[in-house]
C-alpha atoms as a PDB file:
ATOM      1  CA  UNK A   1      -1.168  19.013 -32.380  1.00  0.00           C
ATOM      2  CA  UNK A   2       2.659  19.493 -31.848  1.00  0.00           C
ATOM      3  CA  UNK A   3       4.248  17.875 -28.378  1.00  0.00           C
ATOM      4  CA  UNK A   4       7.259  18.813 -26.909  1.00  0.00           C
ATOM      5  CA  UNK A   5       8.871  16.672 -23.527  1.00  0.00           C
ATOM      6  CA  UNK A   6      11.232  17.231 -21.094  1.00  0.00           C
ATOM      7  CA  UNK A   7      12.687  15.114 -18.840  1.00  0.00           C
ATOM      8  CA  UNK A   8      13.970  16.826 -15.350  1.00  0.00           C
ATOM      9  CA  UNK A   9      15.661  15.489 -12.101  1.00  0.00           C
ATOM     10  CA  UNK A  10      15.228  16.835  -8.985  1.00  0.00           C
ATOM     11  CA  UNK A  11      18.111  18.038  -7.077  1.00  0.00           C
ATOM     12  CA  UNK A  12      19.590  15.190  -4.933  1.00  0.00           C
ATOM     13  CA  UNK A  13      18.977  16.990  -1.484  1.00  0.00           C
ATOM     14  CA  UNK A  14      15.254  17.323  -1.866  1.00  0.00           C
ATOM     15  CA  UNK A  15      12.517  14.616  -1.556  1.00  0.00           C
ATOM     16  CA  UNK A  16      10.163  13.421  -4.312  1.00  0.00           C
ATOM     17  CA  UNK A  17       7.339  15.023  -2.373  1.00  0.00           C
ATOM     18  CA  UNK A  18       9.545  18.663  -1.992  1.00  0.00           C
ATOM     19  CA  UNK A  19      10.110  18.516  -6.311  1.00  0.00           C
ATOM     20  CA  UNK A  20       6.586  17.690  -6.325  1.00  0.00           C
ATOM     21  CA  UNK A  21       5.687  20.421  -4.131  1.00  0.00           C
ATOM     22  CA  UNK A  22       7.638  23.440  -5.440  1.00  0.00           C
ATOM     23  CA  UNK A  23       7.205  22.798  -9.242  1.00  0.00           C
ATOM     24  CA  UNK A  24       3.155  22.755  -8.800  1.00  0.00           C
ATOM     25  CA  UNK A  25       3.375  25.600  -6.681  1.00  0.00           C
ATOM     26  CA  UNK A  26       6.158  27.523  -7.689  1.00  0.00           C
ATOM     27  CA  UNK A  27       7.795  26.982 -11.055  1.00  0.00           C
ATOM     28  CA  UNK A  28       4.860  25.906 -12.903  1.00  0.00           C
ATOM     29  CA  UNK A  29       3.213  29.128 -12.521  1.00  0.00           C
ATOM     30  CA  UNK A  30       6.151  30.890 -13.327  1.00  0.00           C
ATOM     31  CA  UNK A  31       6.270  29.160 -16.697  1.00  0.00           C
ATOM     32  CA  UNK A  32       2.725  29.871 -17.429  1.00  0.00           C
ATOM     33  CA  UNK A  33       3.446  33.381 -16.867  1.00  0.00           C
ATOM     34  CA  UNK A  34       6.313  33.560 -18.814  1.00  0.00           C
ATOM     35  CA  UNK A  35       5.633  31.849 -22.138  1.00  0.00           C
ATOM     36  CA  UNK A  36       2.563  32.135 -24.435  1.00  0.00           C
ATOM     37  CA  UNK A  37      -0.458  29.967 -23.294  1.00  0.00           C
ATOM     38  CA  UNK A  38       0.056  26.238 -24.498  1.00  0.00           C
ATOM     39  CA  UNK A  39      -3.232  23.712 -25.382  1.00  0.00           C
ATOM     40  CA  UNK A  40      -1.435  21.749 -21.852  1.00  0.00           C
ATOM     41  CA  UNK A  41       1.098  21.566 -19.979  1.00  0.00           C
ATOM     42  CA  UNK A  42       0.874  18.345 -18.026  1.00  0.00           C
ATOM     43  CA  UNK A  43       3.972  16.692 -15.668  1.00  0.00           C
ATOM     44  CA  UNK A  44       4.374  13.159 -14.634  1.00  0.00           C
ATOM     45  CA  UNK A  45       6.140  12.492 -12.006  1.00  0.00           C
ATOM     46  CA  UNK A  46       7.569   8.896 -12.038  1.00  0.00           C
ATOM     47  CA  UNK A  47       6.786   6.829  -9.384  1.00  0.00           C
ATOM     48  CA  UNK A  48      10.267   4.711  -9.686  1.00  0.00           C
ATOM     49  CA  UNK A  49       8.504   1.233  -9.445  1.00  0.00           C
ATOM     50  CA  UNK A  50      10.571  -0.793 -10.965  1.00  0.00           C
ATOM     51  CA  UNK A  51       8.002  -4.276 -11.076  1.00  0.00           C
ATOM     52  CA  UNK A  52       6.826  -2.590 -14.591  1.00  0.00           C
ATOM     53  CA  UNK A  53      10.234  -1.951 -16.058  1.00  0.00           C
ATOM     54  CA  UNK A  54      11.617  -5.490 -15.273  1.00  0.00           C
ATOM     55  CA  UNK A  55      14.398  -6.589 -12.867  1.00  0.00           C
ATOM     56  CA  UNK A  56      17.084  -5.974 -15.836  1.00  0.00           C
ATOM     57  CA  UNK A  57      15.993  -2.561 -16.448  1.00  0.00           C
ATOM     58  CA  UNK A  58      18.273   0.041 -16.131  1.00  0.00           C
ATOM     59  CA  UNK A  59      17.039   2.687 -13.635  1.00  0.00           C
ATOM     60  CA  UNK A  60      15.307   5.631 -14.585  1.00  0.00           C
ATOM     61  CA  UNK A  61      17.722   8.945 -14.359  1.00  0.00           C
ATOM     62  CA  UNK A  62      14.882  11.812 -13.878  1.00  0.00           C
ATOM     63  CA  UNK A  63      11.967  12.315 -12.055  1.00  0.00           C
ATOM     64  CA  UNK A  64       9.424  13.803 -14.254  1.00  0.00           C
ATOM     65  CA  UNK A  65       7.709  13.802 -17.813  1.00  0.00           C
ATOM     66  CA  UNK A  66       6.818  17.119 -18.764  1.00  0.00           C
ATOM     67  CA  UNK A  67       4.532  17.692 -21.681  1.00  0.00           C
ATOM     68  CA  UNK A  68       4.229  20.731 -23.637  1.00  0.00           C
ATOM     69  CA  UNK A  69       1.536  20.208 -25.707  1.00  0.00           C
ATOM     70  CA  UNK A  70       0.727  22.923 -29.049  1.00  0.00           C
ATOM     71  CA  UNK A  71      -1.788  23.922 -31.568  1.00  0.00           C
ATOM     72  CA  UNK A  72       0.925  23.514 -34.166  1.00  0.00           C
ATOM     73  CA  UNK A  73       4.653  24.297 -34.723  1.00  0.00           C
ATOM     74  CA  UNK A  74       3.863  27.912 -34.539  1.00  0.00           C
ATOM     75  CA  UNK A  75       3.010  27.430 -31.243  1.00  0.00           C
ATOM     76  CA  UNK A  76       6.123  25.888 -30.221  1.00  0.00           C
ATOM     77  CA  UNK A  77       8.130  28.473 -32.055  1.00  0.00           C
ATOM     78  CA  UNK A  78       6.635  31.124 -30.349  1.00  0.00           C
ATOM     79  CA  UNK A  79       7.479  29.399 -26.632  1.00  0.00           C
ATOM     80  CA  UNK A  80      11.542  29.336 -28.100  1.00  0.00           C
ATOM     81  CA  UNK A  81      11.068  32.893 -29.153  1.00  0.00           C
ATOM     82  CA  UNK A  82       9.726  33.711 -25.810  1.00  0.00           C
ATOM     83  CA  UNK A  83      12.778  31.505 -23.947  1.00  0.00           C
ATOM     84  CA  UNK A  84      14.973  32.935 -25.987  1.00  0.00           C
ATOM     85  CA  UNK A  85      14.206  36.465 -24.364  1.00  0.00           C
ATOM     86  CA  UNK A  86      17.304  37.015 -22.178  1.00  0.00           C
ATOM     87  CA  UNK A  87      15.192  38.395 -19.141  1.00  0.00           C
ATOM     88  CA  UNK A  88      12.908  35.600 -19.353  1.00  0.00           C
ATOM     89  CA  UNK A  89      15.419  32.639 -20.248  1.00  0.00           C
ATOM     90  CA  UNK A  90      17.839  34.254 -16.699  1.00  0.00           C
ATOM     91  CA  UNK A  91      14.361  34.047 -15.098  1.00  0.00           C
ATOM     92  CA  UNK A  92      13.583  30.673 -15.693  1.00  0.00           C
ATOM     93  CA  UNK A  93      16.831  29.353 -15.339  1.00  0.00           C
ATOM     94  CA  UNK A  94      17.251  30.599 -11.766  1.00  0.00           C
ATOM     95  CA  UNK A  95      14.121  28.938 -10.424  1.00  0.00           C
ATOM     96  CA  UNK A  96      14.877  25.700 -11.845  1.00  0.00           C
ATOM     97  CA  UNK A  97      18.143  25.716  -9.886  1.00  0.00           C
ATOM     98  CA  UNK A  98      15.814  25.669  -7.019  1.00  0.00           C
ATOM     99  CA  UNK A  99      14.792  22.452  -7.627  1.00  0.00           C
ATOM    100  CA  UNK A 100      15.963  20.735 -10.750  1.00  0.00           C
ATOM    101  CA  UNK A 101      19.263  19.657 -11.571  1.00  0.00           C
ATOM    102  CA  UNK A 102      19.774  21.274 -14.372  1.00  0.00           C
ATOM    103  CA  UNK A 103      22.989  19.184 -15.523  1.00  0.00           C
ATOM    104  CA  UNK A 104      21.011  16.418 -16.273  1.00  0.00           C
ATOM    105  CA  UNK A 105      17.774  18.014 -18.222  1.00  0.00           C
ATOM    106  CA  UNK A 106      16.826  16.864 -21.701  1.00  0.00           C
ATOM    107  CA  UNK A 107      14.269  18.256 -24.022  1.00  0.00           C
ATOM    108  CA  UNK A 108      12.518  16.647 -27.264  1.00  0.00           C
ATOM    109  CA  UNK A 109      10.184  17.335 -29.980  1.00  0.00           C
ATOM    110  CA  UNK A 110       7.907  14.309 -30.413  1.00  0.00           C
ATOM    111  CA  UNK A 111       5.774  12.773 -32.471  1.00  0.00           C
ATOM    112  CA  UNK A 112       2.234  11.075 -30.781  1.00  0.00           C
ATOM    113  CA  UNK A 113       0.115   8.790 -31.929  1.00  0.00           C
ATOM    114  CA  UNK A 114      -2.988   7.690 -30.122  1.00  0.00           C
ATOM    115  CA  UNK A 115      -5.045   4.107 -30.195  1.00  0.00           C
ATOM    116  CA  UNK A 116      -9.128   4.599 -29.121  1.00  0.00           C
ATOM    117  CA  UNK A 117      -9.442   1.128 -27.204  1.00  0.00           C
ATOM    118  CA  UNK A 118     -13.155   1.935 -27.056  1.00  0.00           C
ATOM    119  CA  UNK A 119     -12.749   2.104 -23.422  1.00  0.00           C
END
């Protein structure tokens, strides 16, 4: 399995619920048209309750967790290859500026390790 994150803020003129709202219904599908099929591709969107982070912690700057989740590298290579098509990349980049602001986005290849709790 091969993981890749990104963490997005919603424009400051629309509501939690309106972020929500158009990436489930809107840019979400456009991704999964646009890019080869992934194993998941899951988003969590923060609930900004700070009584788990502590009073000291700093606030968190974006307002979802999206997962990209891959067979294997090839995989993930074949989404950049796919972004990287000019038609597609314009395409992608103009709906996120319909919700996302895109100033602030970050992106990361990680590496996930799991712990059964026999739960």
């Amino acid at each position: 399995m091969f993981k890749a994150i990104a963490l997005l803020t919603r424009r400051a003129d629309l509501t939690r619920e309106q972020f929500i709202e158009y990436y489930e219904t809107r840019h979400a599908p456009l991704i999964t048209s646009l890019l080869p099929p992934f194993r998941e591709y899951r988003r969590n969107f923060l609930e900004h309750d700070d009584r788990l982070a502590g009073p000291d912690a700093p606030a968190a700057d974006f307002d979802v967790v999206s997962e990209f989740v891959f067979d294997d590298r090839a995989g993930y290579e074949a989404m950049l290859a796919a972004y990287a098509v000019p038609d597609t990349a314009r395409r992608i980049a103009a709906d996120e500026e319909n919700f996302v602001d895109r100033t602030r986005t970050r992106m990361y290849v990680v590496e996930t390790r799991s712990t059964d709790t026999g739960a």
